[in-house]
PDB file of N, CA and C in Angstrom:
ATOM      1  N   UNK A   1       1.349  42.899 -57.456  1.00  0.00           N
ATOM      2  CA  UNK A   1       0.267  41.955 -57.201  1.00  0.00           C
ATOM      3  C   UNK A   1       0.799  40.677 -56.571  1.00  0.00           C
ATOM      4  N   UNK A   2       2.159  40.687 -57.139  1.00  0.00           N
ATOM      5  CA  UNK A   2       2.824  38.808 -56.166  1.00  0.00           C
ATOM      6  C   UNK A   2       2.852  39.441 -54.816  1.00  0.00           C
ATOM      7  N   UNK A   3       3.416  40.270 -54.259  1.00  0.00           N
ATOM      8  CA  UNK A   3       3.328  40.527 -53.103  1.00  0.00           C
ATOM      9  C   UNK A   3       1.950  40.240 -52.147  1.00  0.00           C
ATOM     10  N   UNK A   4       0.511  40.704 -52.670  1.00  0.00           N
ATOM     11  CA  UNK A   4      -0.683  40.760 -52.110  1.00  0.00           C
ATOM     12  C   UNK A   4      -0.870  38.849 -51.994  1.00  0.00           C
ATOM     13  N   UNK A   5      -0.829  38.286 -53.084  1.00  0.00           N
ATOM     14  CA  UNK A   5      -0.828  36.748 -53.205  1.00  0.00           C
ATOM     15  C   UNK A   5       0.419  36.162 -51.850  1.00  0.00           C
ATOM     16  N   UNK A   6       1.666  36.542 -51.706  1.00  0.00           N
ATOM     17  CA  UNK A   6       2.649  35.573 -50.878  1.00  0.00           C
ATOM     18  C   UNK A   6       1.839  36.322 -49.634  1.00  0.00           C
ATOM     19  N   UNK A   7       1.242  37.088 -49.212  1.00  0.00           N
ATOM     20  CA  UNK A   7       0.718  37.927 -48.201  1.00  0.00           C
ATOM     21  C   UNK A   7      -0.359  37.298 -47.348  1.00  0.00           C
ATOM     22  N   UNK A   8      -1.072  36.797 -48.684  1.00  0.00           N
ATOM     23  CA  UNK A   8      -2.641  35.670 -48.329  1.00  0.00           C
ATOM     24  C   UNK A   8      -2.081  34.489 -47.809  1.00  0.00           C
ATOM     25  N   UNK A   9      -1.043  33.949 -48.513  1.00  0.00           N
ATOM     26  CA  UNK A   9      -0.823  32.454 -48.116  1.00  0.00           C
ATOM     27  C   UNK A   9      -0.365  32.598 -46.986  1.00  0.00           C
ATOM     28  N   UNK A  10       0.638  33.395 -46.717  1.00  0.00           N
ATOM     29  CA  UNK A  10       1.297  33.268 -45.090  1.00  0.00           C
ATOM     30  C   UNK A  10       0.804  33.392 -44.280  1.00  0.00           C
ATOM     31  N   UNK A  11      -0.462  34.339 -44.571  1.00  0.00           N
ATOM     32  CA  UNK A  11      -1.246  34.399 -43.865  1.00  0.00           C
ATOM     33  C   UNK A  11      -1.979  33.503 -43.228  1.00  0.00           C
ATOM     34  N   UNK A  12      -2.679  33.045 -44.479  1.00  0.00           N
ATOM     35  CA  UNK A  12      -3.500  31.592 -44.183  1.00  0.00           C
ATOM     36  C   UNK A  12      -2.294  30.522 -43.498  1.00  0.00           C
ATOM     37  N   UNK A  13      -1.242  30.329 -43.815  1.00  0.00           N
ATOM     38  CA  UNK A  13      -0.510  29.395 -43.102  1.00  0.00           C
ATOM     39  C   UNK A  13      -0.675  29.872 -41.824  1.00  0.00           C
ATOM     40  N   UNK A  14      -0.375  31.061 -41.276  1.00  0.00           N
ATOM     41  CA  UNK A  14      -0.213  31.342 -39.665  1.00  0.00           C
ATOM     42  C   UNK A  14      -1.494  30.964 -39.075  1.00  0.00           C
ATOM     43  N   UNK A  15      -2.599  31.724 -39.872  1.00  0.00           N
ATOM     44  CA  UNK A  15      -3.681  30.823 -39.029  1.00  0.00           C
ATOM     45  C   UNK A  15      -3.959  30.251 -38.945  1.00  0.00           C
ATOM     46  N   UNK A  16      -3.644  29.149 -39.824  1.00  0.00           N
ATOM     47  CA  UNK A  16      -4.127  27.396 -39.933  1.00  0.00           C
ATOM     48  C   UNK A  16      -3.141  27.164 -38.634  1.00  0.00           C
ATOM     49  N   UNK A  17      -1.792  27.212 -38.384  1.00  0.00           N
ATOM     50  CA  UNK A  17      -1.203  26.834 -37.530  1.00  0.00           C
ATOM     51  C   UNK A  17      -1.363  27.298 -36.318  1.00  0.00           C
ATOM     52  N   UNK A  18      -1.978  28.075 -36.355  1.00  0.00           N
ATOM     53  CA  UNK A  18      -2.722  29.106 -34.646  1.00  0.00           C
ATOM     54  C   UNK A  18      -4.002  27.814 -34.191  1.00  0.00           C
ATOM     55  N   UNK A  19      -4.631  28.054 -35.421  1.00  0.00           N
ATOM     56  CA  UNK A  19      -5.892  27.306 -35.181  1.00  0.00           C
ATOM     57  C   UNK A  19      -5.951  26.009 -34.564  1.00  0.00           C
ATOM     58  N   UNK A  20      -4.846  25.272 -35.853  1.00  0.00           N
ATOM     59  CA  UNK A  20      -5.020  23.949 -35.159  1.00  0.00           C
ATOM     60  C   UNK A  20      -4.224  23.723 -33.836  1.00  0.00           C
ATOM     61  N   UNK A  21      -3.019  24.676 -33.814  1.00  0.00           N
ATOM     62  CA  UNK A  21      -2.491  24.149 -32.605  1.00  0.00           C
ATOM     63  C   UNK A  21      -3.269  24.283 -31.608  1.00  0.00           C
ATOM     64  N   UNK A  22      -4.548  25.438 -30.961  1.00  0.00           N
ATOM     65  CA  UNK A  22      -5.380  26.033 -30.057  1.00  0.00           C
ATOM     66  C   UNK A  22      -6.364  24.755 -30.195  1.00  0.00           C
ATOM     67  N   UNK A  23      -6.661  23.842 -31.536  1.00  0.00           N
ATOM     68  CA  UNK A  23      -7.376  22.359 -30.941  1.00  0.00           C
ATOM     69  C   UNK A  23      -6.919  21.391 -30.641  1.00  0.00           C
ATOM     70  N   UNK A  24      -5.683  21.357 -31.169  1.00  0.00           N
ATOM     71  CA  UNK A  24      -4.486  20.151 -30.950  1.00  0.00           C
ATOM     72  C   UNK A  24      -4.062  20.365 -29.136  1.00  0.00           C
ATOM     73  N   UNK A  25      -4.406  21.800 -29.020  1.00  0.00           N
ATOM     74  CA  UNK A  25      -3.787  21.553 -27.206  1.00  0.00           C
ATOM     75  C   UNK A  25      -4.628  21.215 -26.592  1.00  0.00           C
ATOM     76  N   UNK A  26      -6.312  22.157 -27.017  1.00  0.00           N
ATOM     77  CA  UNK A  26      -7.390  21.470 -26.091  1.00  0.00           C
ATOM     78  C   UNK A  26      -7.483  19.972 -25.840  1.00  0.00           C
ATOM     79  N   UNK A  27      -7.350  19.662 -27.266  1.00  0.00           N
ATOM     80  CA  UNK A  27      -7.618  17.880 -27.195  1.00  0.00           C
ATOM     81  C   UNK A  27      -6.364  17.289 -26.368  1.00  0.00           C
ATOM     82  N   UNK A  28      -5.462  17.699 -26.383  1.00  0.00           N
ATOM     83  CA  UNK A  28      -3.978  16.935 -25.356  1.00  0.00           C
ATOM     84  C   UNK A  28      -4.803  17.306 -23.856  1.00  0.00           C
ATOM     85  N   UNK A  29      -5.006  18.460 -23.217  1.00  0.00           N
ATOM     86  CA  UNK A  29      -5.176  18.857 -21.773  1.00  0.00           C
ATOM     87  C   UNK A  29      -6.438  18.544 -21.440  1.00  0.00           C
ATOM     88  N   UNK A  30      -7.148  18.350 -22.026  1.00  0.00           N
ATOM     89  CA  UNK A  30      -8.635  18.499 -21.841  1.00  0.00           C
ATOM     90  C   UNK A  30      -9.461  16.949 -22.010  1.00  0.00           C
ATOM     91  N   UNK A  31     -10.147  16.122 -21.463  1.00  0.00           N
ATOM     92  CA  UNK A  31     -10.977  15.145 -21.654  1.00  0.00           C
ATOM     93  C   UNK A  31     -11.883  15.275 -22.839  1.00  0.00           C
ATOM     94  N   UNK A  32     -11.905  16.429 -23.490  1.00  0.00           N
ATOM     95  CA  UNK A  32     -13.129  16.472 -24.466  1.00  0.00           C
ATOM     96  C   UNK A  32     -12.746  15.115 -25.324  1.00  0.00           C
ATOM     97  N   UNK A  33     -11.774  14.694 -26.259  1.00  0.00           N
ATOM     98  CA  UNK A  33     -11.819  13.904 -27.174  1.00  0.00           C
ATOM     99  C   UNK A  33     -12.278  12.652 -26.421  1.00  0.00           C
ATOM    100  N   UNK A  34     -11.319  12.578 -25.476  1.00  0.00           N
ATOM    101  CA  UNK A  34     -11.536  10.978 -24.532  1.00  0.00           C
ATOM    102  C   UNK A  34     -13.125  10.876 -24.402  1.00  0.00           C
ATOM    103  N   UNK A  35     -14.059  12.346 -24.142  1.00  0.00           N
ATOM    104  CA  UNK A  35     -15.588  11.705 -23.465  1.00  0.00           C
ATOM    105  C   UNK A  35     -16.045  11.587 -24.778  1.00  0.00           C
ATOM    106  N   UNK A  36     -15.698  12.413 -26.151  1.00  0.00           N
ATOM    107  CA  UNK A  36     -16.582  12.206 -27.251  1.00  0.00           C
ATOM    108  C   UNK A  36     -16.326  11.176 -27.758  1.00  0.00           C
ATOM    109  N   UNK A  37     -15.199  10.493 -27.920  1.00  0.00           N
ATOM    110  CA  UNK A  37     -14.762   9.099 -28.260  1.00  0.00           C
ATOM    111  C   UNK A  37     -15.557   7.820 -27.554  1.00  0.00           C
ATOM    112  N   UNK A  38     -15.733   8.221 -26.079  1.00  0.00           N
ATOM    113  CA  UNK A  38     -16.141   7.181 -25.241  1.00  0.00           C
ATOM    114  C   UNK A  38     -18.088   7.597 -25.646  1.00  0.00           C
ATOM    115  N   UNK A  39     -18.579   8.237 -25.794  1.00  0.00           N
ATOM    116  CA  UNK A  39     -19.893   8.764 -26.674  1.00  0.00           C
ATOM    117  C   UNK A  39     -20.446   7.867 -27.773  1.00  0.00           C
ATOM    118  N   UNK A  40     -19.405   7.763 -28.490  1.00  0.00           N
ATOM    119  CA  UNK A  40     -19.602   7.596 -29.773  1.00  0.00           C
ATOM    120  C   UNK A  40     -19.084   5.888 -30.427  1.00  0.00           C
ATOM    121  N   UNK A  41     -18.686   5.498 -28.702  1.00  0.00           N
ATOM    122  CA  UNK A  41     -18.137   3.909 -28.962  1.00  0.00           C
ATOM    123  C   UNK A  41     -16.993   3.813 -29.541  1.00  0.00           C
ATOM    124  N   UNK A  42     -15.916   4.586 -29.009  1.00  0.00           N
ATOM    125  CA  UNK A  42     -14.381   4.449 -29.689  1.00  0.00           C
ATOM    126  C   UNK A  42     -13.775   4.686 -28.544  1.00  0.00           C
ATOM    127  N   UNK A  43     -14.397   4.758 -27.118  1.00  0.00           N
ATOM    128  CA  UNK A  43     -13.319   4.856 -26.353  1.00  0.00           C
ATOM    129  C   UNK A  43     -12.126   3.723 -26.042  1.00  0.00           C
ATOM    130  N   UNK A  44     -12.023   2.602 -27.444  1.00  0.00           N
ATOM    131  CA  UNK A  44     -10.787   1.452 -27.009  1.00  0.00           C
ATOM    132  C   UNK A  44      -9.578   2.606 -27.782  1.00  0.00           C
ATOM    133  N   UNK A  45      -9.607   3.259 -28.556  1.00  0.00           N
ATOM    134  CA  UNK A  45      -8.611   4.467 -28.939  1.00  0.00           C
ATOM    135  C   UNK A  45      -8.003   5.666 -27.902  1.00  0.00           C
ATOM    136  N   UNK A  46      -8.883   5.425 -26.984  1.00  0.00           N
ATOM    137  CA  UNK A  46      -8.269   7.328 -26.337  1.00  0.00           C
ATOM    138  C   UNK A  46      -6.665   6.145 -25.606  1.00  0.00           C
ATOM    139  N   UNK A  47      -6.055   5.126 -25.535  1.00  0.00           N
ATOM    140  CA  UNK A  47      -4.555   4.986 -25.333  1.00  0.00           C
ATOM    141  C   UNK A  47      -3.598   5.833 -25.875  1.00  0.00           C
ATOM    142  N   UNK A  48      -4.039   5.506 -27.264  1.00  0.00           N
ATOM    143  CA  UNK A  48      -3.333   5.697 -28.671  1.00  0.00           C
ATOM    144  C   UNK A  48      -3.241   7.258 -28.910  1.00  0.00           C
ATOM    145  N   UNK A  49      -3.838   7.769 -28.199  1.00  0.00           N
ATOM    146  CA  UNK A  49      -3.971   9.423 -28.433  1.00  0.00           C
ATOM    147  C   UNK A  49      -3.440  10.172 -28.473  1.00  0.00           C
ATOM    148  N   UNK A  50      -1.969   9.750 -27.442  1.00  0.00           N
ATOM    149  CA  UNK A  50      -0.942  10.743 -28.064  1.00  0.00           C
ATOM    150  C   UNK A  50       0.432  10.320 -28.555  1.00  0.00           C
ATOM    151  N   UNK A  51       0.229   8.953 -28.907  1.00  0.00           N
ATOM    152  CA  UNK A  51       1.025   8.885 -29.950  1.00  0.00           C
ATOM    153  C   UNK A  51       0.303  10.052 -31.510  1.00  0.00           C
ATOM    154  N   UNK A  52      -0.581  10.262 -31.736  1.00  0.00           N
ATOM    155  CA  UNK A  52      -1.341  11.361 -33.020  1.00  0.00           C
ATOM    156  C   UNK A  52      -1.359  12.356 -32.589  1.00  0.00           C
ATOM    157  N   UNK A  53      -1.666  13.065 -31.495  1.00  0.00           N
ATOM    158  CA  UNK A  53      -2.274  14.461 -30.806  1.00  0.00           C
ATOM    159  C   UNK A  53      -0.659  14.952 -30.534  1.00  0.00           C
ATOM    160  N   UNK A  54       0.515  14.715 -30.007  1.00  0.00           N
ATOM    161  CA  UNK A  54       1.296  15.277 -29.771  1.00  0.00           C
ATOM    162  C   UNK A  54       2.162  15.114 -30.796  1.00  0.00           C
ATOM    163  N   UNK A  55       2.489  14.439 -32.055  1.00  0.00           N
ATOM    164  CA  UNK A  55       2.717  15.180 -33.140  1.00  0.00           C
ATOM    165  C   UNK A  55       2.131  15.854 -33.877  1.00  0.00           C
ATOM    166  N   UNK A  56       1.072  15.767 -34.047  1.00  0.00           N
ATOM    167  CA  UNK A  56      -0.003  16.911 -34.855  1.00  0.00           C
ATOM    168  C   UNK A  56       0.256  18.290 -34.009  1.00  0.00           C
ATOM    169  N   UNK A  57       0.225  17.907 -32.683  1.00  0.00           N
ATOM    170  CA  UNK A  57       0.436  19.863 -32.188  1.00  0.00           C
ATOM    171  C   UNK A  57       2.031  20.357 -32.526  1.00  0.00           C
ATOM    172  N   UNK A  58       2.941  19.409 -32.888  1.00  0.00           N
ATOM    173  CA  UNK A  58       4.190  19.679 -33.136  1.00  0.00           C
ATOM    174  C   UNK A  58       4.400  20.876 -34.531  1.00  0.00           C
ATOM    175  N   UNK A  59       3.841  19.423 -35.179  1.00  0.00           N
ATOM    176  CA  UNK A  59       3.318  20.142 -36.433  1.00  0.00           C
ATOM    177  C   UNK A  59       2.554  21.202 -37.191  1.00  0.00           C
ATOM    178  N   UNK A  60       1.846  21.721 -36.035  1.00  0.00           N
ATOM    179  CA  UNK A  60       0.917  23.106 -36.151  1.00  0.00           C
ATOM    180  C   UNK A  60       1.641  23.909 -35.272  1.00  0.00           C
ATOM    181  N   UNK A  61       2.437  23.989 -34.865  1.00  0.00           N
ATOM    182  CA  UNK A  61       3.326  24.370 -34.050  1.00  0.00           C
ATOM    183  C   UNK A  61       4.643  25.028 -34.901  1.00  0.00           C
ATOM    184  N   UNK A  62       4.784  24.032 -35.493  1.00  0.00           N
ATOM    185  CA  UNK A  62       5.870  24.492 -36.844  1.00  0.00           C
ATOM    186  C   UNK A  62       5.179  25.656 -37.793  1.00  0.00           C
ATOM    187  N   UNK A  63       4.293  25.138 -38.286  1.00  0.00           N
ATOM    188  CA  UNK A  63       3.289  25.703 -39.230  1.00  0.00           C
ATOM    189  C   UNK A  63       3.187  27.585 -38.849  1.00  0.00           C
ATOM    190  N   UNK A  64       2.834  27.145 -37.305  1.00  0.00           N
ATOM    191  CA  UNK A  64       2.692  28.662 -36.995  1.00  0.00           C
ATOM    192  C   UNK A  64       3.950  29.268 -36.851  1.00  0.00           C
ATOM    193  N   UNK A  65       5.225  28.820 -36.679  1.00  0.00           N
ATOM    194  CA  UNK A  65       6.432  29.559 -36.260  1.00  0.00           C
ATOM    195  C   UNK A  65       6.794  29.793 -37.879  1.00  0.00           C
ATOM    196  N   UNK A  66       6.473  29.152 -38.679  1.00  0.00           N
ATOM    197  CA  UNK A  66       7.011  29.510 -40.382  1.00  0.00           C
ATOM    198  C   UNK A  66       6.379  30.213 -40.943  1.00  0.00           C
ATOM    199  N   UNK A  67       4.835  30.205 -40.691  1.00  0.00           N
ATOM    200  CA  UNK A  67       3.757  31.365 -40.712  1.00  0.00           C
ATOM    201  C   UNK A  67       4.351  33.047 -40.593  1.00  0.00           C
ATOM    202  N   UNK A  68       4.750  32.708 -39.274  1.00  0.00           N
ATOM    203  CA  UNK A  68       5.308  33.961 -38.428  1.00  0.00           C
ATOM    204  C   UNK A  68       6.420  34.752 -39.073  1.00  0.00           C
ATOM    205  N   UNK A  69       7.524  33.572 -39.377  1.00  0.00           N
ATOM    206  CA  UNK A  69       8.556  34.104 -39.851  1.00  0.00           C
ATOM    207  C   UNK A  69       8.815  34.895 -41.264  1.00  0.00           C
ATOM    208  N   UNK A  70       7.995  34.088 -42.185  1.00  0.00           N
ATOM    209  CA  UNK A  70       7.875  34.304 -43.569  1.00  0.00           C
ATOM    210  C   UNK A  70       6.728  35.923 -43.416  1.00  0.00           C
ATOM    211  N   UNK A  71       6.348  36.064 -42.156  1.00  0.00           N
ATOM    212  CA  UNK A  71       4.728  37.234 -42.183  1.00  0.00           C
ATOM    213  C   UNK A  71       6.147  38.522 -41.984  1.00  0.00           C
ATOM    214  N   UNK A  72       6.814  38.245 -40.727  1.00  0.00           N
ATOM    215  CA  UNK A  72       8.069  38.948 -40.730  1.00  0.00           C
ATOM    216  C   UNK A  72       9.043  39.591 -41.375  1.00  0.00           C
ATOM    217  N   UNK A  73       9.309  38.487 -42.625  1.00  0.00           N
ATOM    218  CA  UNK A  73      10.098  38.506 -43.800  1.00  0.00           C
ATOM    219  C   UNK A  73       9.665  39.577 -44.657  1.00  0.00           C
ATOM    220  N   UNK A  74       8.247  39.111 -44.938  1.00  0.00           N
ATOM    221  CA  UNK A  74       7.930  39.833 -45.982  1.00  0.00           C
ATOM    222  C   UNK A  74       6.895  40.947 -45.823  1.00  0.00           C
ATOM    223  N   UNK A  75       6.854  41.498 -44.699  1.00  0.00           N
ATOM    224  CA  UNK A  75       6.602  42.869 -44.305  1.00  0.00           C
ATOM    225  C   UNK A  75       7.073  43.781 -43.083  1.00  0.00           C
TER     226      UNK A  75
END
């Protein structure tokens, strides 16, 4: 039964890290955040954007390569 449990989590880790990295890139390449920001009266932030956006995709980036490895490991 530990096996089925470390199975779920890695799981869920790989896709959390799939996921967010696939919004973490849209939002780096793509204007969407910049026009919804500028929408919503926060466009004095889209400067600052990737100082946050390009470590966060780093970081889901990791997420998914440890995801991967540990999915590897243990089947």
């Amino acid at each position: 039964m530990k096996g089925g449990i470390v199975q779920m989590k890695t799981d869920r880790c790989f896709k959390t890290g799939v996921w967010g990295s696939i919004v973490a890139a849209i939002c780096c390449a793509t204007p969407v955040l910049v026009v919804g920001l500028g929408v919503i009266g926060l466009a004095a932030f889209t400067p600052y954007l990737d100082y946050f956006l390009f470590p966060l995709l780093g970081l889901f980036l990791i997420l998914t390569f440890y995801g991967w490895v540990k999915q590897k490991r243990s089947g």
